[in-house]
Protein backbone atom coordinates (compact mmCIF):
# COMPACT_ATOMS: atom_id res chain seq x y z
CA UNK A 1 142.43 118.90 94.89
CA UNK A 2 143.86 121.46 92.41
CA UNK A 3 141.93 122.15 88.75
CA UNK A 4 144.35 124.66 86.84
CA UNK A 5 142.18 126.68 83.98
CA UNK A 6 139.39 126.47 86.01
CA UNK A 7 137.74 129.54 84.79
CA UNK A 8 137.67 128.62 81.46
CA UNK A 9 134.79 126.42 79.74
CA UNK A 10 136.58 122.85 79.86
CA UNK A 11 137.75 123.87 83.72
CA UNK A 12 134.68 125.34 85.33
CA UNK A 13 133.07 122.08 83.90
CA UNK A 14 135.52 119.89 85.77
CA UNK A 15 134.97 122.29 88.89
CA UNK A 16 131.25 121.39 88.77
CA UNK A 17 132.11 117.95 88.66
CA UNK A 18 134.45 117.24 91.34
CA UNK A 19 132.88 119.29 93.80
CA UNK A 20 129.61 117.33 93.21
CA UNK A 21 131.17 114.39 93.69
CA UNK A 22 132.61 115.00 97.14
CA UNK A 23 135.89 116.90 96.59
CA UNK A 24 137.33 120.17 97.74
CA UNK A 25 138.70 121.99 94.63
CA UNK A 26 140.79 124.90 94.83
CA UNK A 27 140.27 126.74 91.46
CA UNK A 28 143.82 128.01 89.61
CA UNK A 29 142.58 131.02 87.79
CA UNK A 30 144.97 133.69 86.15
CA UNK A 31 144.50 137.59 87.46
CA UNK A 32 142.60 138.42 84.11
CA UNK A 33 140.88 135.69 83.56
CA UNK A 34 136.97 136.29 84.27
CA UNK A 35 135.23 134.05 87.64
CA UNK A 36 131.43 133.90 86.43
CA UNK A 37 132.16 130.32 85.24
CA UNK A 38 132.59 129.44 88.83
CA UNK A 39 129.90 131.33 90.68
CA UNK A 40 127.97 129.03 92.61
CA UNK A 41 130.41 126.23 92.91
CA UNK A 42 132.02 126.42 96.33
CA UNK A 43 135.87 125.95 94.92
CA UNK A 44 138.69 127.90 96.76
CA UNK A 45 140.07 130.44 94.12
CA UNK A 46 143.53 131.09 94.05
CA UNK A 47 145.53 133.07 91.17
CA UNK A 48 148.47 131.74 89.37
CA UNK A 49 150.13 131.53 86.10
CA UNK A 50 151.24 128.52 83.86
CA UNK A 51 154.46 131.09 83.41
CA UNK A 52 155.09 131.48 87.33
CA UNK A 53 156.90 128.68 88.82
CA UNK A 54 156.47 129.99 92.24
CA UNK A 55 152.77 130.23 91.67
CA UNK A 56 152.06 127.19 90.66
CA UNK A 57 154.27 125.67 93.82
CA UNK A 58 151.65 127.70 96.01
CA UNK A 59 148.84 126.39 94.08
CA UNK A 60 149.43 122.48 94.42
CA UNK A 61 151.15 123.19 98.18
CA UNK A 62 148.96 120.11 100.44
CA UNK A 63 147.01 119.04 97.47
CA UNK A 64 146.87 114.94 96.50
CA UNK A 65 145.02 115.46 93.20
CA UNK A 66 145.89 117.74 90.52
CA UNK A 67 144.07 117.99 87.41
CA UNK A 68 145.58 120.01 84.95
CA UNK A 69 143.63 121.16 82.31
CA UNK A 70 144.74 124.95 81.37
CA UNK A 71 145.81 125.13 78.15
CA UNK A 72 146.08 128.64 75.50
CA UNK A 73 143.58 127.19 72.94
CA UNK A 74 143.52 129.40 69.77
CA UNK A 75 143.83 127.63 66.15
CA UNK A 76 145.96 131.20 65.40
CA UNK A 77 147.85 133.95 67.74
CA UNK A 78 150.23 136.40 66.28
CA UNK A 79 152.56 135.23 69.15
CA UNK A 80 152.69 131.43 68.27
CA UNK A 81 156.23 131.38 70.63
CA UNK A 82 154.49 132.43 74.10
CA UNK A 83 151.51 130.09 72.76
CA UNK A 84 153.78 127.22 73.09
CA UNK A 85 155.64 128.60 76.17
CA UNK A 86 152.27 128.81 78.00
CA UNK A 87 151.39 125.01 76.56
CA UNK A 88 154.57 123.15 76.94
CA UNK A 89 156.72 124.47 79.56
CA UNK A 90 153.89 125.78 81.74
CA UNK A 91 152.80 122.41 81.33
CA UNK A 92 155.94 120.50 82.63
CA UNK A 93 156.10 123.10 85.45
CA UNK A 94 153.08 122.61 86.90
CA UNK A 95 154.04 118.76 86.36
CA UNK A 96 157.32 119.74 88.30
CA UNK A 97 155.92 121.54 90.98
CA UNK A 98 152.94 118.29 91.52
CA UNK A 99 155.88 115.93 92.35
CA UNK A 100 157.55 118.10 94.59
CA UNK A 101 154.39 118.83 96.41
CA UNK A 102 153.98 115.04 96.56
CA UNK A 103 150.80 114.94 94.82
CA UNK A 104 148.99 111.69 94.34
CA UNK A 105 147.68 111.52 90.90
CA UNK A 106 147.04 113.92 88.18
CA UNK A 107 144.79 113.67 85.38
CA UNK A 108 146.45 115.90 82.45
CA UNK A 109 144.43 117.42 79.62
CA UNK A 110 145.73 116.56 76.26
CA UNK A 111 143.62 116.40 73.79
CA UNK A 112 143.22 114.46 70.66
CA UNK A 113 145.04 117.15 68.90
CA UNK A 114 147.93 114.56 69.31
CA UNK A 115 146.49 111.66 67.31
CA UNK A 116 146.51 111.54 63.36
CA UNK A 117 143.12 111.56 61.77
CA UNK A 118 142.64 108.76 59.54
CA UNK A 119 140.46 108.10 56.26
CA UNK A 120 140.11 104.60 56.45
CA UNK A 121 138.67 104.56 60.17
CA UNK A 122 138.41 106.82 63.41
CA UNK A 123 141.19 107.18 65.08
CA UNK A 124 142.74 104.87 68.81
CA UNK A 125 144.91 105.99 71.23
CA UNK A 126 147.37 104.39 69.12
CA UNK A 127 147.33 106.76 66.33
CA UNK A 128 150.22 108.94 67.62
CA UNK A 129 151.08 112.06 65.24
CA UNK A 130 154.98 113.64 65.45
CA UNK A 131 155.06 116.96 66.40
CA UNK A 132 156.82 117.79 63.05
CA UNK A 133 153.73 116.66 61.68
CA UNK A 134 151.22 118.04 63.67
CA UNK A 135 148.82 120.86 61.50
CA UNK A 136 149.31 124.55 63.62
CA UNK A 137 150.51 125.83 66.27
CA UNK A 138 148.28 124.76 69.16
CA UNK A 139 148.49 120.58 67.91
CA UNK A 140 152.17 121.38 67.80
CA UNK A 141 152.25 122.56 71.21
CA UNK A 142 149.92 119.84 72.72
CA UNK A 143 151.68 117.07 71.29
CA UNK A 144 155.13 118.59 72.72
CA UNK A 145 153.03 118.84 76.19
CA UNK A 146 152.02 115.35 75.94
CA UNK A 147 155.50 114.28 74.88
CA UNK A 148 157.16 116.43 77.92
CA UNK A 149 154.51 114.44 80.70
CA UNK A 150 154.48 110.69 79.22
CA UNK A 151 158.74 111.81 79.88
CA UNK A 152 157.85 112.48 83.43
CA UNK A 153 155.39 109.51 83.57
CA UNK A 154 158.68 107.27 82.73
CA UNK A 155 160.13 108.60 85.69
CA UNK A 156 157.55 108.04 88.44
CA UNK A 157 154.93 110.87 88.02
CA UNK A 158 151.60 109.47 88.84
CA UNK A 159 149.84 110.93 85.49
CA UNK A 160 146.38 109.92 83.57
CA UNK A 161 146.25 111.60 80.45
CA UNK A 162 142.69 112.29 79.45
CA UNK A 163 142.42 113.44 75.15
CA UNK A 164 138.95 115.30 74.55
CA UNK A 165 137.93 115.40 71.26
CA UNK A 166 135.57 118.30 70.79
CA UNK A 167 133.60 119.60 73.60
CA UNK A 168 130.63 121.78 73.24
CA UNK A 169 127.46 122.72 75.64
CA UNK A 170 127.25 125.64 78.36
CA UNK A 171 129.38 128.35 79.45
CA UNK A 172 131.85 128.72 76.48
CA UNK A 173 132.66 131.99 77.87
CA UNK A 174 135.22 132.84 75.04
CA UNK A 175 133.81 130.76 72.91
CA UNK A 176 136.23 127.77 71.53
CA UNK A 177 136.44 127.44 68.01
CA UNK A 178 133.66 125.07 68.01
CA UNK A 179 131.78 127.37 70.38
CA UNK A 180 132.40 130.37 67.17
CA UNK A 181 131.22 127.85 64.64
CA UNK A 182 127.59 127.24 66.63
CA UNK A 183 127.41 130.96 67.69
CA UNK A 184 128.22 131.88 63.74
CA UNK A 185 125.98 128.96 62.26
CA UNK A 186 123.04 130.24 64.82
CA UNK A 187 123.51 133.66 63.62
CA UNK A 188 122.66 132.91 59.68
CA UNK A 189 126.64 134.20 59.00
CA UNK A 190 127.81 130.53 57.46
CA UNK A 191 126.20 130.44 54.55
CA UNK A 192 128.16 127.29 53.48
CA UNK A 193 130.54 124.52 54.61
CA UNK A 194 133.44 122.68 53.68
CA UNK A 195 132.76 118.55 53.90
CA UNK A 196 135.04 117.98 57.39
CA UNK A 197 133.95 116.22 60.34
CA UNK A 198 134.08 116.35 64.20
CA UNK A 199 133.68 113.50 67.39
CA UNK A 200 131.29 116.23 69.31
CA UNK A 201 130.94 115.78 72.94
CA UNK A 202 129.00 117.40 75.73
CA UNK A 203 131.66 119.59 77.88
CA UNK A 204 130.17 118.01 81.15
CA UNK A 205 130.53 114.32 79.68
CA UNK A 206 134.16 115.34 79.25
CA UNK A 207 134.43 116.66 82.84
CA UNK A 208 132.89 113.42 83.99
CA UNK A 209 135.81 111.35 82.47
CA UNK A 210 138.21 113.41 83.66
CA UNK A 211 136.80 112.11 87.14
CA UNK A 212 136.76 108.54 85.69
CA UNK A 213 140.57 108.53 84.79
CA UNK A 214 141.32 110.41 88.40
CA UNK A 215 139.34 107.10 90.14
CA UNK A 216 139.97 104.04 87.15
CA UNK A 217 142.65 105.49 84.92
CA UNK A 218 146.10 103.55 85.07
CA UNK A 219 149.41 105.52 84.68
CA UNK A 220 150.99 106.67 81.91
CA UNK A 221 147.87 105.76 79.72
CA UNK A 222 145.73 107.85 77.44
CA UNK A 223 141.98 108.04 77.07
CA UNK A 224 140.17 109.43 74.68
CA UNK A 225 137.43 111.01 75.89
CA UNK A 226 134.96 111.39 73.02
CA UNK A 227 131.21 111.25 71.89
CA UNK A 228 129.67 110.98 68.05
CA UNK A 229 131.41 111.58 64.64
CA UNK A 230 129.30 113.87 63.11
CA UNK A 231 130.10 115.56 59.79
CA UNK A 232 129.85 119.29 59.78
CA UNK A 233 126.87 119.33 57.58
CA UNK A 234 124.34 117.38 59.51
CA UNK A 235 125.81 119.62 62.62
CA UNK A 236 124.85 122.74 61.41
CA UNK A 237 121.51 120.80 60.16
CA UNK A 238 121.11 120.12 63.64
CA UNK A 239 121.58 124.11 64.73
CA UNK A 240 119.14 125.32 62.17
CA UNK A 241 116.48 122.45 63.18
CA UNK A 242 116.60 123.55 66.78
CA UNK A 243 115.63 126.90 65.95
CA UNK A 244 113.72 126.72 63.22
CA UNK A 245 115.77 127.81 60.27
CA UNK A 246 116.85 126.52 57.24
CA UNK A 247 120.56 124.79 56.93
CA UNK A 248 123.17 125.90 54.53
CA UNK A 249 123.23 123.87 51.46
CA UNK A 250 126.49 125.39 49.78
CA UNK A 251 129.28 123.20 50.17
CA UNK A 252 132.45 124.31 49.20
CA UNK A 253 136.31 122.69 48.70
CA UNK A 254 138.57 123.96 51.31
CA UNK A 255 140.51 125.56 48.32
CA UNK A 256 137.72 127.70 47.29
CA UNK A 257 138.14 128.88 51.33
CA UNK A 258 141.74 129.31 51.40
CA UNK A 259 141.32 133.53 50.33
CA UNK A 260 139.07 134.05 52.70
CA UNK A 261 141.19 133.08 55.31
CA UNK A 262 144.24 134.97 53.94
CA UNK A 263 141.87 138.53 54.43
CA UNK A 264 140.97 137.26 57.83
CA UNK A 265 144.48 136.36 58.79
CA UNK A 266 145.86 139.77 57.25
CA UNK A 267 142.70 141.39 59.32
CA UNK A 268 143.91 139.55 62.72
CA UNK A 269 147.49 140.37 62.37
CA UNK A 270 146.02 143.82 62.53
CA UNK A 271 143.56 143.56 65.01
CA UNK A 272 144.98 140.73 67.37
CA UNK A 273 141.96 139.11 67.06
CA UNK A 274 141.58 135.73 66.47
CA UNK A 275 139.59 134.95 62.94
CA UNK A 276 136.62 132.82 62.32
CA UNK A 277 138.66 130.86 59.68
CA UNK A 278 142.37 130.13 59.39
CA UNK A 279 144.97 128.12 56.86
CA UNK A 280 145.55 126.12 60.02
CA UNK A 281 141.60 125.22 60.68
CA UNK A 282 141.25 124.42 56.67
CA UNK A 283 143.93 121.84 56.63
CA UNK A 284 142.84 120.71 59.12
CA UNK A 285 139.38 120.59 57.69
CA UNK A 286 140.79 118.64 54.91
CA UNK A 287 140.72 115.41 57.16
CA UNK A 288 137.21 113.80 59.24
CA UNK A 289 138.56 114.47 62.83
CA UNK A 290 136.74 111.04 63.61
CA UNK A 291 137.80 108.86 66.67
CA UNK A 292 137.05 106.15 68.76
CA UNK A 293 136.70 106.32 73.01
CA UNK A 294 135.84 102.56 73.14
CA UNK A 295 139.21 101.87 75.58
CA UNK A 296 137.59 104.87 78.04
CA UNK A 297 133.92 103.24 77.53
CA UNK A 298 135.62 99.56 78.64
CA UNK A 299 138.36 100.77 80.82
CA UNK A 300 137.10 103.71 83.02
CA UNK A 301 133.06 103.21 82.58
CA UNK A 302 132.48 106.43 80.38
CA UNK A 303 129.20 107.60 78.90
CA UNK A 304 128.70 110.12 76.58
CA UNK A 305 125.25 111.92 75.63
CA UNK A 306 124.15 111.93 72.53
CA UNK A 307 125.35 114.91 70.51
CA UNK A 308 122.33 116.80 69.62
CA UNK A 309 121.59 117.59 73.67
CA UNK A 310 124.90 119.01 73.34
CA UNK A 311 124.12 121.41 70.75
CA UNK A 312 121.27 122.34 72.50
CA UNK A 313 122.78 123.32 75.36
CA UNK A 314 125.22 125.19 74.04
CA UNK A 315 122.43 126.81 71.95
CA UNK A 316 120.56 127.76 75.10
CA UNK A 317 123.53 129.10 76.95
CA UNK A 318 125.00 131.43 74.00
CA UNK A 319 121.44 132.58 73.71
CA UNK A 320 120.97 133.44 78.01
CA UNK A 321 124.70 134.85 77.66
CA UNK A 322 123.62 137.60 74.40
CA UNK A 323 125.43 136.00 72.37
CA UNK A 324 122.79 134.78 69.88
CA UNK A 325 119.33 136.27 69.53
C-alpha cells in the first residue's frame, strides 16, 4: 500500500501503523522532506510530489491501498496560491492517478477543518462549512480538497474520508501548530490565553482509525476521527502540571491579541517564517473547535486515549528531540 506525506508527523504515524499490522507500505516522501520519522519502520521510500503527476503515477503503480494523507499544513504562508495548489489539485491528482492504477480503496485525510464549529454543541459529520466560509487559507483549501474527492467518490472512486481533529504526541518534527503551542507553553513563553477550545487526540489513535476506515469504513463517508474537548486553559494546566510549573492565569479577549499578530504577520512576511499567532488562528480561536467521533466509535470500532497521555508524549518527545529543556 501507498501512504503519501509519510515523513511528516500525521504520516510516519500511519507508517507505524500499517506496517504493524501486516502491510507493506511504500512511503511517498518529497526530495526535501527529512526521513528520521521513518527510521526503523521497514516502509519502501520512494520520492514524489503532490505537484508531479508523473510521480505520483509511479508512486501508486501495483498498489491496492492508498492512503493519502499529505497535506501543506500552515495556518499562514506568504504564498497562500501554491498552498492551495499543493492541497487541492495535488489532491485530485493523486486521486486521478489511484483510479488509473486501479487501486482498491483509499482512505483520504481531510480533516475537520471542513465542519463548522458550533456553540450550542460539538460538531457531526453533518456540520458541513462552504468554502466561502471557511476561516484561512488552509480550511479553505481542505474543504475544496474534500469537495474535489466526495466529486470523484460520485463517480466510482473507492474513497473513505477520515477528518482528524487535532492530533498531538511524538515526532512532530516541524511541529504543527498545536505541536508550537505545547513546545511554547512548555517553554514559560505563553504567559496567557485566549478562552478557545480543541478535540485533542493522540497522533497514533488517529493513525489507528485511519486503519479502521481502510478495513470498516463505507464509501463516500466521513469519519471524524477525534478524542476529548478540552479548553485551552485546562490544556496548558495540564503542560505545566506535568512538569512542575505553574499555569498561566492571564486570560485575554482575542481582540486584545489581534496587534500582536499584526507584528508577527508583518515579521513573517519578512522572514518567511511562519508566526506563533495569526488573524487566521484568532478567529478561529473565537469559536470552541469541539466535536463529536461517536459515528467512528459505532461504525469503525475507534478508541481514543485519554488526552493527557497525549500531552505527555508529546512532552517527552519535544524534550528527547531539544526542543524543550
Amino acid at each position: 500500500m501507498l501512504i503519501s506525506g509519510a515523513s511528516g508527523f500525521l504520516g510516519s504515524a500511519l507508517v507505524r501503523s500499517f506496517t504493524g499490522a501486516g502491510f507493506a507500505v511504500r512511503a511517498l516522501v518529497r526530495r526535501e522532506s527529512p526521513r528520521q520519522n521513518l527510521s526503523g519502520t521497514g516502509a519502501e521510500v520512494v520520492e514524489g510530489d503532490l505537484n508531479d503527476a508523473a510521480s505520483l503515477r509511479a508512486a501508486v503503480s501495483g498498489m491496492r491501498y492508498l492512503v493519502h494523507a499529505a497535506a501543506d499544513y500552515r495556518l499562514w504562508t506568504r504564498e497562500p496560491a501554491a498552498l492551495l495548489r499543493t492541497n487541492v489539485e495535488g489532491t485530485r491528482a493523486i486521486m486521478r492517478a489511484a483510479a488509473e492504477g486501479g487501486v482498491e480503496r483509499i482512505v483520504y485525510t481531510s480533516s475537520v477543518a471542513v465542519l463548522k464549529p458550533s456553540q450550542a454543541e460539538p460538531s457531526d459529520e453533518t456540520a458541513t462549512v462552504e468554502a466561502h466560509a471557511a476561516v484561512g487559507i488552509y480550511k479553505r483549501s481542505k474543504v475544496l480538497a474534500e469537495e474535489a474527492v466526495r466529486a470523484l467518490a460520485d463517480d466510482g472512486l473507492p474513497v473513505v474520508i477520515a477528518n482528524p481533529s487535532t492530533p498531538i504526541g511524538p515526532r512532530d518534527i516541524r511541529p504543527t501548530p498545536t505541536g508550537r503551542i505545547i513546545v511554547e507553553a512548555a517553554a514559560g513563553r505563553m504567559p496567557a490565553y485566549v478562552d478557545t477550545g480543541l478535540n485533542l487526540v493522540h497522533v497514533d489513535d488517529v493513525a489507528e482509525g485511519h486503519l479502521l476506515a481502510l478495513r470498516h469504513g463505507r464509501i463516500g463517508e466521513r469519519y471524524i476521527l477525534g478524542g476529548e474537548n478540552v479548553a485551552l486553559s485546562d490544556m496548558l494546566a495540564e503542560i505545566a502540571r506535568q512538569l512542575g510549573r505553574r499555569p498561566p492565569r492571564v486570560k485575554l479577549p482575542v481582540g486584545a491579541v489581534m496587534p500582536l499578530a499584526a507584528a508577527a504577520e508583518a515579521m513573517s512576511r519578512f522572514t518567511g517564517k511562519e508566526p506563533f499567532v495569526s488573524f487566521d488562528a484568532l478567529r478561529m480561536a473565537r469559536q470552541r473547535m469541539f466535536f463529536d467521533d461517536t459515528k467512528a466509535r459505532r461504525d469503525l470500532g475507534y478508541r481514543s486515549r485519554p488526552w493527557q497521555e497525549a500531552v505527555g508524549d508529546a512532552l517527552a518527545w519535544f524534550r528527547a528531540a531539544g526542543m524543550i529543556a
